[in-house]
Protein backbone atom coordinates (compact mmCIF):
# COMPACT_ATOMS: atom_id res chain seq x y z
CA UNK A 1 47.24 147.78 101.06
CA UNK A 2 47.00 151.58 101.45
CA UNK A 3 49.66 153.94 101.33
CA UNK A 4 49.60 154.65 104.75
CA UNK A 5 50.49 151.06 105.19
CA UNK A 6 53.19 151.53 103.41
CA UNK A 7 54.38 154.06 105.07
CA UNK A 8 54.68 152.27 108.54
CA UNK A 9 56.14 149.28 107.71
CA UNK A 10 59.91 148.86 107.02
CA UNK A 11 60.34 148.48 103.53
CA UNK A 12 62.21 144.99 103.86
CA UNK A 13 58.81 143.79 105.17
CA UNK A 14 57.29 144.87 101.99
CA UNK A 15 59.84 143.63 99.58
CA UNK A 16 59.11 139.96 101.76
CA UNK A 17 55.26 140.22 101.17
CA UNK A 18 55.73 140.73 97.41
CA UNK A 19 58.24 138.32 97.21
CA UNK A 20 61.04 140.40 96.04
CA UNK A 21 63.45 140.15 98.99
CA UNK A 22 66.52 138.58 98.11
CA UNK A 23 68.43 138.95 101.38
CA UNK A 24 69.44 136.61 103.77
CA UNK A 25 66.66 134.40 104.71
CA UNK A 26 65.31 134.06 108.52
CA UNK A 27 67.75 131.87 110.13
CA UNK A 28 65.64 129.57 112.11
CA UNK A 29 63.40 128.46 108.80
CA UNK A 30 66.63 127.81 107.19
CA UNK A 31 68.15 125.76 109.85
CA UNK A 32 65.42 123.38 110.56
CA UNK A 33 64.32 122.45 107.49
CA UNK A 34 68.28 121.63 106.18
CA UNK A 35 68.34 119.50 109.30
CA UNK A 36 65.07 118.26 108.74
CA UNK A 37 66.35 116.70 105.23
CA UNK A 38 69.80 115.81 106.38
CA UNK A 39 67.93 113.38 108.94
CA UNK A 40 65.98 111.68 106.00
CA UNK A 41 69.04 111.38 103.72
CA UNK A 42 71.42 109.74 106.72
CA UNK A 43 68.86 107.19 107.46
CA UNK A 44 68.75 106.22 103.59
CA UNK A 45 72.17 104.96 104.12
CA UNK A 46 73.41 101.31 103.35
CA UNK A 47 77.12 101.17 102.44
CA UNK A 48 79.65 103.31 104.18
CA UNK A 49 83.73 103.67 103.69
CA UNK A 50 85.34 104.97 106.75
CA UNK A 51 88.92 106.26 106.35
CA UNK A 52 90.83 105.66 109.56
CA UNK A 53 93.32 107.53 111.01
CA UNK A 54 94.54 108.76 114.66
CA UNK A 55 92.85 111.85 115.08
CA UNK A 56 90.68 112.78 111.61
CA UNK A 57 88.37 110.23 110.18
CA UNK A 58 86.66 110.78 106.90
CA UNK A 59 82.92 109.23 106.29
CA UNK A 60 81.53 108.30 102.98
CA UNK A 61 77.95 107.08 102.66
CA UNK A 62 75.40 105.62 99.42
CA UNK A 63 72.08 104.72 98.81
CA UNK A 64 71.05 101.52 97.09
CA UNK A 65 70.99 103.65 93.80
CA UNK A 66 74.67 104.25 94.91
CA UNK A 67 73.98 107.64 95.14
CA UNK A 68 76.22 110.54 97.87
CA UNK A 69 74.21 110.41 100.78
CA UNK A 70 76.81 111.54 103.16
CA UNK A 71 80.41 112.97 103.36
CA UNK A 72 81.75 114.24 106.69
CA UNK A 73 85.14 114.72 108.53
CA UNK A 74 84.72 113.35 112.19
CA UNK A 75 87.02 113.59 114.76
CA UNK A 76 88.16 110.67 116.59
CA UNK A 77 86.08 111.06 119.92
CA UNK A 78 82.95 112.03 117.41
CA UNK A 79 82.87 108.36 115.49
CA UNK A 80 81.33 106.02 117.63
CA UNK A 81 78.66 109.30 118.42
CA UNK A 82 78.03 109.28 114.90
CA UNK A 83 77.70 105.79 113.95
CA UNK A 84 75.59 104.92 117.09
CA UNK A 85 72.49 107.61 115.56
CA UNK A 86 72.71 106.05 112.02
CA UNK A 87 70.76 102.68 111.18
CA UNK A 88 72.61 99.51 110.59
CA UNK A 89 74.50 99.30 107.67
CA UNK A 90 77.35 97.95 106.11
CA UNK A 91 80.94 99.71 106.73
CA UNK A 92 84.02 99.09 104.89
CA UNK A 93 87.50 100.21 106.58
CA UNK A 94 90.89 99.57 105.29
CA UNK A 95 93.01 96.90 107.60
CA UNK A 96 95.44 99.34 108.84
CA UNK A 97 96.39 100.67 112.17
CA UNK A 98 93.51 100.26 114.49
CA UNK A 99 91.12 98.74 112.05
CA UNK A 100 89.91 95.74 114.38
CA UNK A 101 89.73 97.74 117.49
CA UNK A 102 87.19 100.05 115.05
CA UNK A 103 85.31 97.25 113.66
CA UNK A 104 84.54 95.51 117.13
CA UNK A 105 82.98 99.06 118.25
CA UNK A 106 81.03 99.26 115.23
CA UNK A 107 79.90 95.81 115.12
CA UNK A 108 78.82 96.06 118.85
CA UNK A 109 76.54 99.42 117.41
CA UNK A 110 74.74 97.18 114.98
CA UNK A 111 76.99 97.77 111.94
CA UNK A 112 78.06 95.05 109.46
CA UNK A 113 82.05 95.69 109.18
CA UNK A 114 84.38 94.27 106.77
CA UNK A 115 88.21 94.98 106.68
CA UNK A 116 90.09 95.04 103.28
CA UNK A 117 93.51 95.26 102.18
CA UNK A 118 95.20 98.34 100.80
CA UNK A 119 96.17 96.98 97.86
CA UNK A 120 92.82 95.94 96.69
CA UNK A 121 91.43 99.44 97.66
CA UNK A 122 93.85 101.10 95.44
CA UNK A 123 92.63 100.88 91.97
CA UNK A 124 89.24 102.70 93.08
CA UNK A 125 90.95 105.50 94.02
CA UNK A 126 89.78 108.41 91.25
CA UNK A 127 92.48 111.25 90.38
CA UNK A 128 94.95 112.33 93.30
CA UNK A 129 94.95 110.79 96.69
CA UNK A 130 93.49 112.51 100.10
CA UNK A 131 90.88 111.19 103.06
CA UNK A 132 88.02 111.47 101.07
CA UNK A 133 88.93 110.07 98.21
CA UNK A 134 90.03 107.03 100.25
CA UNK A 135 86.82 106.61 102.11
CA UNK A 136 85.30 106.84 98.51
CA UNK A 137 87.47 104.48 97.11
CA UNK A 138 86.36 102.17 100.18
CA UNK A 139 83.04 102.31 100.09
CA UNK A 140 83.22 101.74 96.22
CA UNK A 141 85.57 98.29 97.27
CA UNK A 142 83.59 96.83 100.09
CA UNK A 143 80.50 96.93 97.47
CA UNK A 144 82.01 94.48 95.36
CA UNK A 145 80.81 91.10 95.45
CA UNK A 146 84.19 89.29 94.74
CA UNK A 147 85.90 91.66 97.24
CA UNK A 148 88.60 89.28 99.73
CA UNK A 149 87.79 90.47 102.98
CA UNK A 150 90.36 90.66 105.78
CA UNK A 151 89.71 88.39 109.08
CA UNK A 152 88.42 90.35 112.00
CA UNK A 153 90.49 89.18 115.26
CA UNK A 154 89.15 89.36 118.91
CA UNK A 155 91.12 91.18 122.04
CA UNK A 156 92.54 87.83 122.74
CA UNK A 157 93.84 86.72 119.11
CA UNK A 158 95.40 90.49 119.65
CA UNK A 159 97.09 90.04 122.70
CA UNK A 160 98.62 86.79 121.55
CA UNK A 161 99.51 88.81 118.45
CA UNK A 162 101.47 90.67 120.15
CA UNK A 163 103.15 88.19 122.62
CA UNK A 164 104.31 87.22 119.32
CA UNK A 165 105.02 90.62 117.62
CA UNK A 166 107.22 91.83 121.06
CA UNK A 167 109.13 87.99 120.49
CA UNK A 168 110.16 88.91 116.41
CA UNK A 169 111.54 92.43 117.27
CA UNK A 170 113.79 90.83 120.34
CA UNK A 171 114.88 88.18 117.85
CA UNK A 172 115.18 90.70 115.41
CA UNK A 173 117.28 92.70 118.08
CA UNK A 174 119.55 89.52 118.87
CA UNK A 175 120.35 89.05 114.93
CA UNK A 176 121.53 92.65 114.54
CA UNK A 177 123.93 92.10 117.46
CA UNK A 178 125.49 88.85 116.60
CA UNK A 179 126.22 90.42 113.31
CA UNK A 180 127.45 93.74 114.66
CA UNK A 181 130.09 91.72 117.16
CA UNK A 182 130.94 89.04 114.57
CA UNK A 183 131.89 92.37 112.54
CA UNK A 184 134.05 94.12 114.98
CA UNK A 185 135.76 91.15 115.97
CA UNK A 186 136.58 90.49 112.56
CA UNK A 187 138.42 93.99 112.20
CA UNK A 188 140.81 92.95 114.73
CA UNK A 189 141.59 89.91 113.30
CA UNK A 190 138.96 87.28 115.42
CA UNK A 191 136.90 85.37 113.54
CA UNK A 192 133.83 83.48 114.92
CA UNK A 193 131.53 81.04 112.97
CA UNK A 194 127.60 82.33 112.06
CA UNK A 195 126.19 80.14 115.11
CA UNK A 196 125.03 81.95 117.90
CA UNK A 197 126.64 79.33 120.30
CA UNK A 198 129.78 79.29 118.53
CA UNK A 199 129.47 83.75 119.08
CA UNK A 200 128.87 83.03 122.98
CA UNK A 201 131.64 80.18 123.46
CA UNK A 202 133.81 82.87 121.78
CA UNK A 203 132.83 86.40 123.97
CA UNK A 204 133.65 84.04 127.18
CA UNK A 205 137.05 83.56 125.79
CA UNK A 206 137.73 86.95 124.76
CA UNK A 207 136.29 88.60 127.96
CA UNK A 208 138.20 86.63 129.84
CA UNK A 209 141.46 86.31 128.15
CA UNK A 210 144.42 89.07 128.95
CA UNK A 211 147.01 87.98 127.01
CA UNK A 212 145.74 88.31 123.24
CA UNK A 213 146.41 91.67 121.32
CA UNK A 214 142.90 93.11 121.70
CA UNK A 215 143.19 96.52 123.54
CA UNK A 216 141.16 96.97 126.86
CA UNK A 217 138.67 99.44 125.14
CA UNK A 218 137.52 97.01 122.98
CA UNK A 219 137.58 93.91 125.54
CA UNK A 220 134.88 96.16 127.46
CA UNK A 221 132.94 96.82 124.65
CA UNK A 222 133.03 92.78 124.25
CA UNK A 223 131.78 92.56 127.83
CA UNK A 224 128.89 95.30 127.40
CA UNK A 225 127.88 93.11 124.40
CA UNK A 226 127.73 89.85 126.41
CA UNK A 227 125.74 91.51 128.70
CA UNK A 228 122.96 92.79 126.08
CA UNK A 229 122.90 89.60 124.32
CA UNK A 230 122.17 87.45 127.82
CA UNK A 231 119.52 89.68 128.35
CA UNK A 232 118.01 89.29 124.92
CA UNK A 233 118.38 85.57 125.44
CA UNK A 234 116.44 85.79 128.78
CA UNK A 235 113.90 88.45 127.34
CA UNK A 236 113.31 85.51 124.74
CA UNK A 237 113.02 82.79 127.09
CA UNK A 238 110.56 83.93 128.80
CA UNK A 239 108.01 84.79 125.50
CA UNK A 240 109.28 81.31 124.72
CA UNK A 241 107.68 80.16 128.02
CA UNK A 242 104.20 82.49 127.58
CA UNK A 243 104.37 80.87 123.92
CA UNK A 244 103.99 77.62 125.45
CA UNK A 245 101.42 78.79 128.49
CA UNK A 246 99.32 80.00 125.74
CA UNK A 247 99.70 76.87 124.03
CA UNK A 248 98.55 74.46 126.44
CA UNK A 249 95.94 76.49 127.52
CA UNK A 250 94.13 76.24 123.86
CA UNK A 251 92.88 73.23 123.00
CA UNK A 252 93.15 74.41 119.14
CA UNK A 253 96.57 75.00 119.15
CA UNK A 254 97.14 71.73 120.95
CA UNK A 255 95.23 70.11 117.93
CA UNK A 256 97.32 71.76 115.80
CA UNK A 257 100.47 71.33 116.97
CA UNK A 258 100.05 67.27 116.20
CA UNK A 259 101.01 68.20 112.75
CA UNK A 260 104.82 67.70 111.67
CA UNK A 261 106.24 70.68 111.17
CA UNK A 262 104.30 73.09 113.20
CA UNK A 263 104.90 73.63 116.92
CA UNK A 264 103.43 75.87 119.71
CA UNK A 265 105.22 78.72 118.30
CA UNK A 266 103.50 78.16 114.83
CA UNK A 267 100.22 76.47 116.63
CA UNK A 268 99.70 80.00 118.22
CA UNK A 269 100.85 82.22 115.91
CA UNK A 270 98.10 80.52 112.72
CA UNK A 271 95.07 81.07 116.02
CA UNK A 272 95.91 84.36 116.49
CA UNK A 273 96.02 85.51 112.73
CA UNK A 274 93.16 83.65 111.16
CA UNK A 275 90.55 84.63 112.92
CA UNK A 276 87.03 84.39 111.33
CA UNK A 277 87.77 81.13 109.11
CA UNK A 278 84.75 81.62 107.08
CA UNK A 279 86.46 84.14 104.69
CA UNK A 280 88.34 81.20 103.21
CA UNK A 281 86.40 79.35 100.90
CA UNK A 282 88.77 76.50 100.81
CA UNK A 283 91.93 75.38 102.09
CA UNK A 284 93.65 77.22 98.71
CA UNK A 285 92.67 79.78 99.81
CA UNK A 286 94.10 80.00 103.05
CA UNK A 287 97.37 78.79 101.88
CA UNK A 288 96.84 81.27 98.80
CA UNK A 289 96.56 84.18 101.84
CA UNK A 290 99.84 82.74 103.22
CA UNK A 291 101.65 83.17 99.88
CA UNK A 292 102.32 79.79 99.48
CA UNK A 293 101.09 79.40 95.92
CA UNK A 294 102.80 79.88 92.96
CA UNK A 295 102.67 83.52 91.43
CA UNK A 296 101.08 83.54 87.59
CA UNK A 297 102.30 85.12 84.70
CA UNK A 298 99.90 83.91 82.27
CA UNK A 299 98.90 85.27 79.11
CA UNK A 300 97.40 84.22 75.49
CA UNK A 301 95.99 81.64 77.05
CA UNK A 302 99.40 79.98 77.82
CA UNK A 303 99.73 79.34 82.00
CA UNK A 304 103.47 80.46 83.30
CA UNK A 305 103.65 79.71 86.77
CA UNK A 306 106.88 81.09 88.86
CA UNK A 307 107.91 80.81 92.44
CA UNK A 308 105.32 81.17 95.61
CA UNK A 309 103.79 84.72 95.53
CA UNK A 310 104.83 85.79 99.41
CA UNK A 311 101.30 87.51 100.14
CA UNK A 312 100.32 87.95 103.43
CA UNK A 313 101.79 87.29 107.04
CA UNK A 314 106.03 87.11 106.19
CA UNK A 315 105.57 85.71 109.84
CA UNK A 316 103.23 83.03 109.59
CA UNK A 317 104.96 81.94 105.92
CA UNK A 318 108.53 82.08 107.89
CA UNK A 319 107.21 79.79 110.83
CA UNK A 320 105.32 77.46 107.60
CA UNK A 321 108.20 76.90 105.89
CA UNK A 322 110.84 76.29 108.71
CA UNK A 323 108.66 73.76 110.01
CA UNK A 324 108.28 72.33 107.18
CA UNK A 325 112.25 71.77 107.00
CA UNK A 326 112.39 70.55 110.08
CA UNK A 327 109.85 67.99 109.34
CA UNK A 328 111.63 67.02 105.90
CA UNK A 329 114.76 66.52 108.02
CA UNK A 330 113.36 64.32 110.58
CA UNK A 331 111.36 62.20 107.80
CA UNK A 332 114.48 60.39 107.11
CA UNK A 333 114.24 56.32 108.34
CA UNK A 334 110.63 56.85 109.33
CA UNK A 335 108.65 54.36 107.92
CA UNK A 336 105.33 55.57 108.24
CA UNK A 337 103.26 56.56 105.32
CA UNK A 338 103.67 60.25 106.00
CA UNK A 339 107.49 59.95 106.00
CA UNK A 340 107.66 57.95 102.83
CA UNK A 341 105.96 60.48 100.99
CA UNK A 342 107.98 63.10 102.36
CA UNK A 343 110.84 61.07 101.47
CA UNK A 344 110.08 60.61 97.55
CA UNK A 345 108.68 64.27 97.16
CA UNK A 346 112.50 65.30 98.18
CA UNK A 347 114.33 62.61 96.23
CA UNK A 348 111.98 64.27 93.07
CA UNK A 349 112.56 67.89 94.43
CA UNK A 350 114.77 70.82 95.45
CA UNK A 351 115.04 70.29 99.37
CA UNK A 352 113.47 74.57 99.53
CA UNK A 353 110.69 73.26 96.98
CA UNK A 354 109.53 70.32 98.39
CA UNK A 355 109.86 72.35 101.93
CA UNK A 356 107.32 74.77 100.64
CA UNK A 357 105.45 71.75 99.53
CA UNK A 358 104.95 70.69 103.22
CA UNK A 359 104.24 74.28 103.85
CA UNK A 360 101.54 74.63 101.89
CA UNK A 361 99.86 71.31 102.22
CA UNK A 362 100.21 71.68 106.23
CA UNK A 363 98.47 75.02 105.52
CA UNK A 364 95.36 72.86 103.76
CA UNK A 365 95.31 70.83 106.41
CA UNK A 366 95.01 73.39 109.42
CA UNK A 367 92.40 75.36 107.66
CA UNK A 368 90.62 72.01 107.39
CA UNK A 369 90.82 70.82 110.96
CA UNK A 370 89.91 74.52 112.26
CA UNK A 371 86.78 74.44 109.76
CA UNK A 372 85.81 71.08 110.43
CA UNK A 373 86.80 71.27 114.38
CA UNK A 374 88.40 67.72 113.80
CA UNK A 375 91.90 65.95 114.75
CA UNK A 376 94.99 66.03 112.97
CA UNK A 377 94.72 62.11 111.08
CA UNK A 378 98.18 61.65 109.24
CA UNK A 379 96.61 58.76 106.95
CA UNK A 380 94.28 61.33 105.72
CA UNK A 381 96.52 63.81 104.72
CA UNK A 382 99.07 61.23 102.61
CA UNK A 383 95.60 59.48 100.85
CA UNK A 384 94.58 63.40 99.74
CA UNK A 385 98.40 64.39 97.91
């Protein structure tokens, strides 16, 4: 190169021939060849935790070797976008707040999706807590090979979900104000037993009595309350009635609902929450998931069992053990082999312990009959205790 060459061209152009230029690089080069290896790297991809959320999502992705292949913030219309270009792979998502509507999208894109519980997602959490140490912490858990996964439920297990969700916040409602009007009757002096007939025998009277000593302000307030609590009770009536649409209308439920203790309330409630029965090995299992087993305390190789460990569903363990009562009560004079049993195990037992009992062994037995797609056979269950 002459120096008259030098002389014409810019002197960045000669600093880039010699390879001394250490300015910004052309843009285009730089661009296409990052995206060029960010392509590769995404497709390398076989485990990924996705942190849910309502509008922010935050994506962690390995390798076999386990190593980083991808971390990214998506936004929520930008998930299904970016899961649909990457190949199939297994994706791990907490069961929170939209978690099965998310895992039937992903599943329909190819994806393998497993749901797990917070609490087991926890101790992989590293230092403080944000999104992306969550979806790290996730796609650390769903790797494990004793993970417990969470049942994914369809759009109809969801919608009888809630039938049955919208039923416990009315009842819920119609506890709240029984106690509140058992409470201000009692400041002025009235007294009504805790049965909810005895409460609506007693607003009647009160509403429609003049001549006690309860001032007109609060006789009104009495009447607004009657009011509310009819319409609670017809509110109720009528889930009480879907309840039992549903329930004829499954011939699972109907199956299940030959077993004492557990009606189409119960029957309905169990279909809608268990979902894929394959994640429960045995029937322990599933009663284990209900919290019907005892909690451990064990140590030094000494085994210290204490009461049931209330895990999972408060619901379903509720509508278990309630049944259960109600079939210990009418077990009394029965002379079938079922009802004899029954009948010993409480003469042995604390009427709430041998009610959990029943709970837990009905719990055996409906994981048995939905795994085995069988009936309900009562001589069965009495030859296996």
């Amino acid at each position: 190169m002459t120096a008259s060459d030098h002389a014409t061209k810019p002197f960045k152009n000669i600093l880039r021939e010699r390879g001394q230029w250490y300015g910004p690089r052309p843009r285009g080069a730089v661009e296409s060849r990052t995206s060029t290896a960010m392509k590769e790297d995404i497709m390398q991809v076989v485990r990924i935790g996705l942190d849910l959320a309502k509008y922010v999502f935050e994506v962690h992705g390995v390798d076999t070797h386990g190593k980083v292949i991808v971390r990214k913030r998506l936004r929520r219309d930008a998930v299904a976008r970016f899961f649909a270009n990457l190949p199939a792979c297994l994706v791990g998502m907490e069961a929170s707040n939209g978690a099965h509507y998310w895992a039937r999208v992903l599943t329909e894109l190819g994806h393998q999706v497993r749901l797990i519980s917070p609490q087991f997602v926890t101790p992989y959490v590293k230092s403080n807590k944000n999104d992306r140490n969550d979806a790290e912490a996730i796609c650390e858990a769903v790797g494990r090979p004793s993970m417990r996964f969470v049942p994914r439920k369809s759009t109809d297990q969801l919608a009888v979900q809630a039938v049955h969700r919208i039923r416990q916040r009315l009842v819920a409602d119609r506890v709240r104000l029984v106690n509140q009007t058992r409470g201000l009757l009692s400041e002025h002096g009235i007294v009504i037993a805790r049965d909810i007939a005895q409460l609506r025998r007693g607003l009647a009277v009160i509403v429609g009595n003049i001549d006690d000593s309860l001032s007109e302000m609060v006789r009104a307030l009495m009447r607004e309350l009657q009011t509310e609590l009819a319409e609670l009770d017809a509110r109720i009536a009528a889930y009480d009635r879907r309840i039992r649409e549903i329930f004829r209308a499954s011939e699972p439920c109907q199956r299940l609902g030959k077993i004492e203790g557990i009606g189409p309330v119960t029957a309905t409630a169990l279909i809608a929450a268990v979902g894929d029965r394959s994640c429960f090995k045995n029937g322990r299992q599933f009663a284990a998931w209900l919290g019907l087993v005892p909690k451990q305390r064990s140590s030094g190789g000494r085994a210290r069992l204490l009461g049931i460990s209330k895990r999972g569903d408060r619901y379903l363990r509720t509508l278990m053990i309630h049944g259960a009562r109600a079939a210990l009560s009418r077990a009394g004079g029965k002379q079938d082999p079922r009802s004899l049993w029954l009948g010993k195990m409480r003469q042995r037992r604390h009427p709430n312990v041998a009610a959990v009992a029943l709970a837990n062994k009905n719990a055996r037995i409906v994981w048995a009959m939905l795994t085995g797609d069988t009936a309900y056979e009562p001589a069965l269950s009495v030859k296996a205790a």
